[in-house]
C-alpha atoms as a PDB file:
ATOM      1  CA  UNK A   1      38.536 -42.050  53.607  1.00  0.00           C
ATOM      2  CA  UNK A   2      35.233 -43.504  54.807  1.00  0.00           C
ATOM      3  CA  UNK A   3      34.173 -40.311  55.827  1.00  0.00           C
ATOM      4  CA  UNK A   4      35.302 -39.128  52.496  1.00  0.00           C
ATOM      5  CA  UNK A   5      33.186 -41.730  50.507  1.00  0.00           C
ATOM      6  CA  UNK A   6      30.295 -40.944  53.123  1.00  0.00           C
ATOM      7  CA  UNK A   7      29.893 -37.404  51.789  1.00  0.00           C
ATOM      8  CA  UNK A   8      30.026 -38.386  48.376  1.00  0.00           C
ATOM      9  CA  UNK A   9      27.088 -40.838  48.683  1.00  0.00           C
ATOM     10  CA  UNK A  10      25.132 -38.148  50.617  1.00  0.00           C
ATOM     11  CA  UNK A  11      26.251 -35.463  47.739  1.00  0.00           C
ATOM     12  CA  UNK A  12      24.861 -37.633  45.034  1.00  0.00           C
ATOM     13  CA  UNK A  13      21.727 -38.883  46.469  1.00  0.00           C
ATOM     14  CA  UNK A  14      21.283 -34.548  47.182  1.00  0.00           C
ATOM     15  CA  UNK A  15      21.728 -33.877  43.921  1.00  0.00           C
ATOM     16  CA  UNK A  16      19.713 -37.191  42.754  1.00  0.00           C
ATOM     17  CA  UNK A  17      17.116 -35.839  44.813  1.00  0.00           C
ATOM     18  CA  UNK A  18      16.856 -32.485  43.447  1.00  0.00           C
ATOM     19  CA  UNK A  19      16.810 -33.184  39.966  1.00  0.00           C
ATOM     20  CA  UNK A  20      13.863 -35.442  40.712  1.00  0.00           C
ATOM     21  CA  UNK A  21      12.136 -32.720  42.202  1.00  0.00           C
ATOM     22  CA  UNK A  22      12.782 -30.486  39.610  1.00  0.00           C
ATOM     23  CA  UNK A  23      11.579 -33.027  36.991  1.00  0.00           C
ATOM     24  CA  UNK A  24       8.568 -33.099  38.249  1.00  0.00           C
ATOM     25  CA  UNK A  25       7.618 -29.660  38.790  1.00  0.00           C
ATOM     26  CA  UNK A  26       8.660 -28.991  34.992  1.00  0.00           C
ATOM     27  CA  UNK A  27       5.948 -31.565  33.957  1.00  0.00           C
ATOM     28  CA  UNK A  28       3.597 -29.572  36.395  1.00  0.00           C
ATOM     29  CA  UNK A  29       3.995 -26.386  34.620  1.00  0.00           C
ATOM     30  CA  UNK A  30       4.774 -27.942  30.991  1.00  0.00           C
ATOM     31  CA  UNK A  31       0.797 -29.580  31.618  1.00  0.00           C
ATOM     32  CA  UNK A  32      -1.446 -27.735  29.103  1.00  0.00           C
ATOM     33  CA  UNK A  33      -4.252 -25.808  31.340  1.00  0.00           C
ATOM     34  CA  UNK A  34      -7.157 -23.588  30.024  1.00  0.00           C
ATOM     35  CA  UNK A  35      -8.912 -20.911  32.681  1.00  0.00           C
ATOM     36  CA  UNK A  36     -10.296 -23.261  35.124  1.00  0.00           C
ATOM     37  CA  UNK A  37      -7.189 -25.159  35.644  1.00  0.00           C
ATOM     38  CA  UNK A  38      -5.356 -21.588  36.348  1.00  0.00           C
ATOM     39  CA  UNK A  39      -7.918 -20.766  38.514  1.00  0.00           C
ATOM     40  CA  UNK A  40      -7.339 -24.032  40.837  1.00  0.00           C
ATOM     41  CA  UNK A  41      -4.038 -23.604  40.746  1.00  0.00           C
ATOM     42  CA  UNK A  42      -4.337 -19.931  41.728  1.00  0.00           C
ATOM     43  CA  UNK A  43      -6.237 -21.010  44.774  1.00  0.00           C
ATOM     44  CA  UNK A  44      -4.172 -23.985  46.088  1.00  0.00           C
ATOM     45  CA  UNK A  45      -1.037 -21.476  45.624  1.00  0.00           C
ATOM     46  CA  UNK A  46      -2.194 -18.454  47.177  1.00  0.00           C
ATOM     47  CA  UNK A  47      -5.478 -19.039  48.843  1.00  0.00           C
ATOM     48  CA  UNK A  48      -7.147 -15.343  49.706  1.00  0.00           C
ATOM     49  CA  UNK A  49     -10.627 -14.024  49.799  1.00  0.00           C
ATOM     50  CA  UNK A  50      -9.827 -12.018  46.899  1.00  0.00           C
ATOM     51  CA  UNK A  51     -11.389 -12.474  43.678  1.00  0.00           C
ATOM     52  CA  UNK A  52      -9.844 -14.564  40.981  1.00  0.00           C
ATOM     53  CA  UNK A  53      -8.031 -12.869  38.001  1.00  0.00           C
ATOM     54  CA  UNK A  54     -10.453 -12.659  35.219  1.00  0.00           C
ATOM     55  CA  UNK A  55      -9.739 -13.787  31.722  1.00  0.00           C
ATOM     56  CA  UNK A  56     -10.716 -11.513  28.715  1.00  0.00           C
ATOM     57  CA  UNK A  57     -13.646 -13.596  27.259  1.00  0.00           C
ATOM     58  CA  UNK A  58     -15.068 -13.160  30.863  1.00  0.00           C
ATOM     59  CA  UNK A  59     -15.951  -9.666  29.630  1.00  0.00           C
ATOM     60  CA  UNK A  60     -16.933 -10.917  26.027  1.00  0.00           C
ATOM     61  CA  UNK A  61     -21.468 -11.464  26.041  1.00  0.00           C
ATOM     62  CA  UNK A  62     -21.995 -14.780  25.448  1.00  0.00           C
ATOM     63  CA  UNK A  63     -23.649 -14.098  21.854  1.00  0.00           C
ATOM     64  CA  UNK A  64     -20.739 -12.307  20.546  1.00  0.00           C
ATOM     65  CA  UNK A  65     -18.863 -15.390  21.047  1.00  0.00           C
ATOM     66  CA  UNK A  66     -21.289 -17.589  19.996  1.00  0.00           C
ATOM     67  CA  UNK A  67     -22.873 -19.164  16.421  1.00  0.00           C
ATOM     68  CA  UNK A  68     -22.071 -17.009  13.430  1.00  0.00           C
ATOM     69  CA  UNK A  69     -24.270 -14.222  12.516  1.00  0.00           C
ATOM     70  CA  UNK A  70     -23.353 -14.242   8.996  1.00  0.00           C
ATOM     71  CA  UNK A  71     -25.189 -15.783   5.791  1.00  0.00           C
ATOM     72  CA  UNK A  72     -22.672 -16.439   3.077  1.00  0.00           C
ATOM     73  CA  UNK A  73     -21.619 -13.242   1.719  1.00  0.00           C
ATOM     74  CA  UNK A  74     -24.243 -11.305   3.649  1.00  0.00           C
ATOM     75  CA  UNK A  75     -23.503  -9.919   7.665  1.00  0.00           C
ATOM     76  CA  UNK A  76     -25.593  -8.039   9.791  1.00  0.00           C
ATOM     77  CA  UNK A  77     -24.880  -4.645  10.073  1.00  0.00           C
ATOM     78  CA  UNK A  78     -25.708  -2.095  12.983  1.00  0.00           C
ATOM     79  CA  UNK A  79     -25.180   1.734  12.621  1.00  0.00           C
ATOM     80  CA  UNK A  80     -26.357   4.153  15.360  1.00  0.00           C
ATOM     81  CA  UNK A  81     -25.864   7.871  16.498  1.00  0.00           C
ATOM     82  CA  UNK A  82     -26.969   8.860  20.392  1.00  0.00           C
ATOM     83  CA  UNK A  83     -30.300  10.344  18.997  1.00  0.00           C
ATOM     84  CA  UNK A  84     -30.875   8.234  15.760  1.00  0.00           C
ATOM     85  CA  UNK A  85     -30.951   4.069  14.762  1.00  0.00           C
ATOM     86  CA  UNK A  86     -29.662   4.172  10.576  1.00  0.00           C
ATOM     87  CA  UNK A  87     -29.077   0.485  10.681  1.00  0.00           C
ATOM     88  CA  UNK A  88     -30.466  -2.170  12.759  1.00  0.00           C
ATOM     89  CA  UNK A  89     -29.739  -5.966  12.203  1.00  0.00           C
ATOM     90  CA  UNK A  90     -29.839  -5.008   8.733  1.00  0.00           C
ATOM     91  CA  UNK A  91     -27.783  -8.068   6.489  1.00  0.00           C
ATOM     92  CA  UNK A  92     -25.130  -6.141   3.876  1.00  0.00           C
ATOM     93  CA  UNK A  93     -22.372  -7.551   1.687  1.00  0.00           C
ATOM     94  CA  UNK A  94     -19.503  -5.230   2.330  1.00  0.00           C
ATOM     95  CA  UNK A  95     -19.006  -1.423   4.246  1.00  0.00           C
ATOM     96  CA  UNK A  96     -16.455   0.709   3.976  1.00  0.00           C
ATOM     97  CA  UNK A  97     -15.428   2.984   6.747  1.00  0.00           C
ATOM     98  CA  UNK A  98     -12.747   5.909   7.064  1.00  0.00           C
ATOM     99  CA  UNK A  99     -10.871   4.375   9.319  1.00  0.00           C
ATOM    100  CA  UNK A 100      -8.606   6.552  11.518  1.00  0.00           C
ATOM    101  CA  UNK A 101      -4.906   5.162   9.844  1.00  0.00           C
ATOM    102  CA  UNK A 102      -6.986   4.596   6.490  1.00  0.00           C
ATOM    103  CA  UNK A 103     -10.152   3.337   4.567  1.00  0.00           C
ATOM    104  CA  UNK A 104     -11.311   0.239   5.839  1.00  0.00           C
ATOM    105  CA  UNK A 105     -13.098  -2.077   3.928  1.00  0.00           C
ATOM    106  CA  UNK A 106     -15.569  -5.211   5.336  1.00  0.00           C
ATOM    107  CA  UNK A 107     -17.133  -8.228   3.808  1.00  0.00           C
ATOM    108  CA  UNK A 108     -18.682 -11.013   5.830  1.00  0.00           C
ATOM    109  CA  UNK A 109     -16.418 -13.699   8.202  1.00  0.00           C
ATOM    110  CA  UNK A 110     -13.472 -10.267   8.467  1.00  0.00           C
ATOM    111  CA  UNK A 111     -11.316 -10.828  11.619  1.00  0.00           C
ATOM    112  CA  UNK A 112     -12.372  -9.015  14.917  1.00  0.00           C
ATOM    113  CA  UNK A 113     -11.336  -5.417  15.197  1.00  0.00           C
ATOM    114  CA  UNK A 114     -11.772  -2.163  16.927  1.00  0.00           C
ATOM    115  CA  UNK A 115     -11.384   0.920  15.493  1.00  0.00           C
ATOM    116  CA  UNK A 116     -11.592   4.697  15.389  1.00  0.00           C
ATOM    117  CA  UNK A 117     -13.242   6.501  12.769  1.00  0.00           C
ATOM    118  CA  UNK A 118     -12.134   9.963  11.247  1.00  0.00           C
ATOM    119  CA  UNK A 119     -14.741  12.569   9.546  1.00  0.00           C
ATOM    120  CA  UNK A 120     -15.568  10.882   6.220  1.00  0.00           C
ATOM    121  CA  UNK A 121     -18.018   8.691   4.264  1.00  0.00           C
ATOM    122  CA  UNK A 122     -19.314   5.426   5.518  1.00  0.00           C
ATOM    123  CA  UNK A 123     -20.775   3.298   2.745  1.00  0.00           C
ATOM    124  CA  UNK A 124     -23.514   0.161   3.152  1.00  0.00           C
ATOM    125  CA  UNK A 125     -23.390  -2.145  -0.121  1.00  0.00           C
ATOM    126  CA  UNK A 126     -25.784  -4.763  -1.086  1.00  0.00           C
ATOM    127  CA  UNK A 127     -25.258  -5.434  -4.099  1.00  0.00           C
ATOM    128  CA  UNK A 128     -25.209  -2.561  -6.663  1.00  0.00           C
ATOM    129  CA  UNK A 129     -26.995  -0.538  -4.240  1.00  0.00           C
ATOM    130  CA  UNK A 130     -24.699   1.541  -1.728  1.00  0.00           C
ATOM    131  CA  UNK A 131     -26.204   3.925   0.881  1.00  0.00           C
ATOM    132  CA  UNK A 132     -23.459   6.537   1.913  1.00  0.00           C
ATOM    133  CA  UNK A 133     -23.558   8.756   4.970  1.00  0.00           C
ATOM    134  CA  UNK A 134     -20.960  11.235   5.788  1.00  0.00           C
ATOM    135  CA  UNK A 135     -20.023  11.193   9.575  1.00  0.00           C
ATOM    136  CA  UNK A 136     -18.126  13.331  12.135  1.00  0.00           C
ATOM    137  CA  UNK A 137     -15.984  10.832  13.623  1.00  0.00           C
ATOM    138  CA  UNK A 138     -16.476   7.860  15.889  1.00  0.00           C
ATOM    139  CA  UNK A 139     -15.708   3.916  16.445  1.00  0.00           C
ATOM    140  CA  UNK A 140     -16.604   0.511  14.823  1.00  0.00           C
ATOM    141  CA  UNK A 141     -16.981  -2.919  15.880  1.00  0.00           C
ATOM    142  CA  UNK A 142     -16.383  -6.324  14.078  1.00  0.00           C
ATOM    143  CA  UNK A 143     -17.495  -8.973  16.702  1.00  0.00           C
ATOM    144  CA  UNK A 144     -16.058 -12.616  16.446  1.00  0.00           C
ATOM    145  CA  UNK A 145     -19.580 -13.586  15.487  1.00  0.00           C
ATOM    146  CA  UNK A 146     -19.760 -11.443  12.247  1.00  0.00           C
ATOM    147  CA  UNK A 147     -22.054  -8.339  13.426  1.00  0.00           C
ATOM    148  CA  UNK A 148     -20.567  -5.347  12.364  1.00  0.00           C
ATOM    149  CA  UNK A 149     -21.413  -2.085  15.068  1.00  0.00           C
ATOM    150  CA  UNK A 150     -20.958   1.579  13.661  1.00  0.00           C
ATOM    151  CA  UNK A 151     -20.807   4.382  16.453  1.00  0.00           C
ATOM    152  CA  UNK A 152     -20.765   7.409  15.392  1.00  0.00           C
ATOM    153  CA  UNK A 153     -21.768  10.964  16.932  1.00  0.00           C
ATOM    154  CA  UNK A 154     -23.483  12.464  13.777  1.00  0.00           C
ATOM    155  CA  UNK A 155     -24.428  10.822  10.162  1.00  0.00           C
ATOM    156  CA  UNK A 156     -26.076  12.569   7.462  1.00  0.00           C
ATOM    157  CA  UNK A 157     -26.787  11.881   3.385  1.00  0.00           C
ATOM    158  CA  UNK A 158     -24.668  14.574   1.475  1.00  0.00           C
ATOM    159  CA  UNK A 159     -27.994  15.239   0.053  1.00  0.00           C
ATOM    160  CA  UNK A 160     -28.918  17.097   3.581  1.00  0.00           C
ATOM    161  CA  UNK A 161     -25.855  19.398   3.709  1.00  0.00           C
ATOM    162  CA  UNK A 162     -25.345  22.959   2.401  1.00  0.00           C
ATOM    163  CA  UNK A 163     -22.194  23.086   0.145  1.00  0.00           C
ATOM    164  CA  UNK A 164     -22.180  27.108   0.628  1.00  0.00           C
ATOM    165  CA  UNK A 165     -22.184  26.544   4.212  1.00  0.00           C
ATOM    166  CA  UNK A 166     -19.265  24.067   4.471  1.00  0.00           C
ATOM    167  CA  UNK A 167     -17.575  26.002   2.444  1.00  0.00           C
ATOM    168  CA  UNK A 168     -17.831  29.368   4.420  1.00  0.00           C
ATOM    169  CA  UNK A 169     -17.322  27.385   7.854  1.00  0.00           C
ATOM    170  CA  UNK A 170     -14.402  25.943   6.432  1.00  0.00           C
ATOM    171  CA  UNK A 171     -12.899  29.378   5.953  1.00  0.00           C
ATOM    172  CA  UNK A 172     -13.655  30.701   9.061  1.00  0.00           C
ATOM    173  CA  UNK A 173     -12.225  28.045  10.650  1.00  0.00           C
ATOM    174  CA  UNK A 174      -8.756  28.262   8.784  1.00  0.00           C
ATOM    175  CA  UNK A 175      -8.841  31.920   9.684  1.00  0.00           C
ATOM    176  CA  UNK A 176      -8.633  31.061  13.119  1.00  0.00           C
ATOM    177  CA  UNK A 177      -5.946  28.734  12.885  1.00  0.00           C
ATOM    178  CA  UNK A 178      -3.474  29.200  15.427  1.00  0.00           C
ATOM    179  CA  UNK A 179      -5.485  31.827  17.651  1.00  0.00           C
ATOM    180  CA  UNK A 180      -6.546  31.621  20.967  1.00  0.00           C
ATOM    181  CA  UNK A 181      -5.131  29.263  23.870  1.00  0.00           C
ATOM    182  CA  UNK A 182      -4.667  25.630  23.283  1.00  0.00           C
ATOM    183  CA  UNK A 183      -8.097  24.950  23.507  1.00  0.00           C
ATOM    184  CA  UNK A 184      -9.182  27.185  20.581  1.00  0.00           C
ATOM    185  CA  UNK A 185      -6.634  25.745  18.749  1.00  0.00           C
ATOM    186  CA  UNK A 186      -8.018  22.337  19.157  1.00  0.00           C
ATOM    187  CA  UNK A 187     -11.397  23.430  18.361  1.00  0.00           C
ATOM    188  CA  UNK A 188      -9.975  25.122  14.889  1.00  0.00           C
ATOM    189  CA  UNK A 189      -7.694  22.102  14.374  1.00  0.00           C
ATOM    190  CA  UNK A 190     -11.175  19.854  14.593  1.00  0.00           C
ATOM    191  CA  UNK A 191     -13.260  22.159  12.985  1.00  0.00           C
ATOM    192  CA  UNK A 192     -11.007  22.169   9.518  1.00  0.00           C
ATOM    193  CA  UNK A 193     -10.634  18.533   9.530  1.00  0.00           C
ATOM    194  CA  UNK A 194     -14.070  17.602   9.775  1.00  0.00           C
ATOM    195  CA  UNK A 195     -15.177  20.972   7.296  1.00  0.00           C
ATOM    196  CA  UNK A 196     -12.504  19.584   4.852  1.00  0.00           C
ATOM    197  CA  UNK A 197     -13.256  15.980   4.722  1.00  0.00           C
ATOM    198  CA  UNK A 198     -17.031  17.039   4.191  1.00  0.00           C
ATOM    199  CA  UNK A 199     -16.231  19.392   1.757  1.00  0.00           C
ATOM    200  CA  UNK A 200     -14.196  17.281  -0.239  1.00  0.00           C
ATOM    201  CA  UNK A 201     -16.919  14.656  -0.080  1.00  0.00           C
ATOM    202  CA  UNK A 202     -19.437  17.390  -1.446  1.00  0.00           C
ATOM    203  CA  UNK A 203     -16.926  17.641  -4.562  1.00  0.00           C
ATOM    204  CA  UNK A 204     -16.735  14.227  -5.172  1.00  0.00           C
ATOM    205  CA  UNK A 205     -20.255  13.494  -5.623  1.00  0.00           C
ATOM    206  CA  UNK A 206     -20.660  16.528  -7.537  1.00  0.00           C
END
């Protein structure tokens, strides 16, 4: 019987033990940390010559985390091609961009975003006056400071572009449809999209 009760006592102060132990490690983890307390904790756990896991605001420049860039209603606005600069710094109320799943449209303080731009119109408003470009595709920015960054590969006024001409490229193109290997097709499949959304943009403004 003694050894009985023995084991029992032993048991308990086990068990005693462990939840103690497991108490504490709960608190440990439950203990609100930021980057630099991960980063300690990385190291006493697993200490390595290896470089620490990076965070994604490592990769963020520090002035597109930084003060606000926008003035009330206004934001600055940068729009680019690889050969030509149509915007630079320049403060607009509001842009609207053919956005790849649908129109997008920006006024100053909009939430962070990335995204993909089909063929279609990009407008610039301040005020009543809009400029509008027509573009071939490409990305946009909205930075957590408020600048807006338009990449595009081409951008021209509708008042530069032949009607005729889209027109007749757009038929050739659909006359190819479905020729060729796969990469003709993707060249037709491009080609109408982009000769379609410009030639429906050359009807609207006429």
């Amino acid at each position: 019987m003694l050894r009985q009760a023995a084991r029992r006592l032993l048991s308990g102060a086990q068990q005693t033990r462990a939840l103690s132990t497991s108490a504490s490690l709960l608190d440990e983890f439950a203990t609100p940390s930021g980057p630099k307390e991960f980063a300690d904790r990385w190291t006493k756990t697993a200490p390595s010559n290896m470089d620490l896991p990076q965070f994604p605001s490592n990769f963020l420049k520090a002035d597109s985390i930084g003060e606000s860039k926008t003035q009330g209603d206004l934001f600055p606005v940068n729009f680019y091609t690889p050969h030509s600069l149509l915007a630079n710094n320049v403060q607009k109320d509001g842009v609207t961009l053919p956005g790849i799943d649908g129109d997008l449209g920006l006024k100053a303080n909009h939430v962070p975003l990335i995204s993909q731009l089909r063929p279609g119109m990009v407008e610039l408003q301040n005020g009543a006056e809009t400029e509008k470009y027509f573009i071939s595709g490409g990305f946009a920015f909205v930075h957590p400071n408020g600048v807006t960054d338009i990449c595009v590969l081409e951008a021209a006024s509708l008042d530069q572009i032949d009607a005729a001409g889209v027109k007749s490229a757009l038929a050739t193109a659909m006359s190819q449809q479905g020729q060729g290997d796969e990469y003709d097709q993707a060249v037709s499949r491009t080609a109408i999209e982009l000769y379609a959304a410009l030639d429906s943009a050359l009807d609207a403004k006429a």
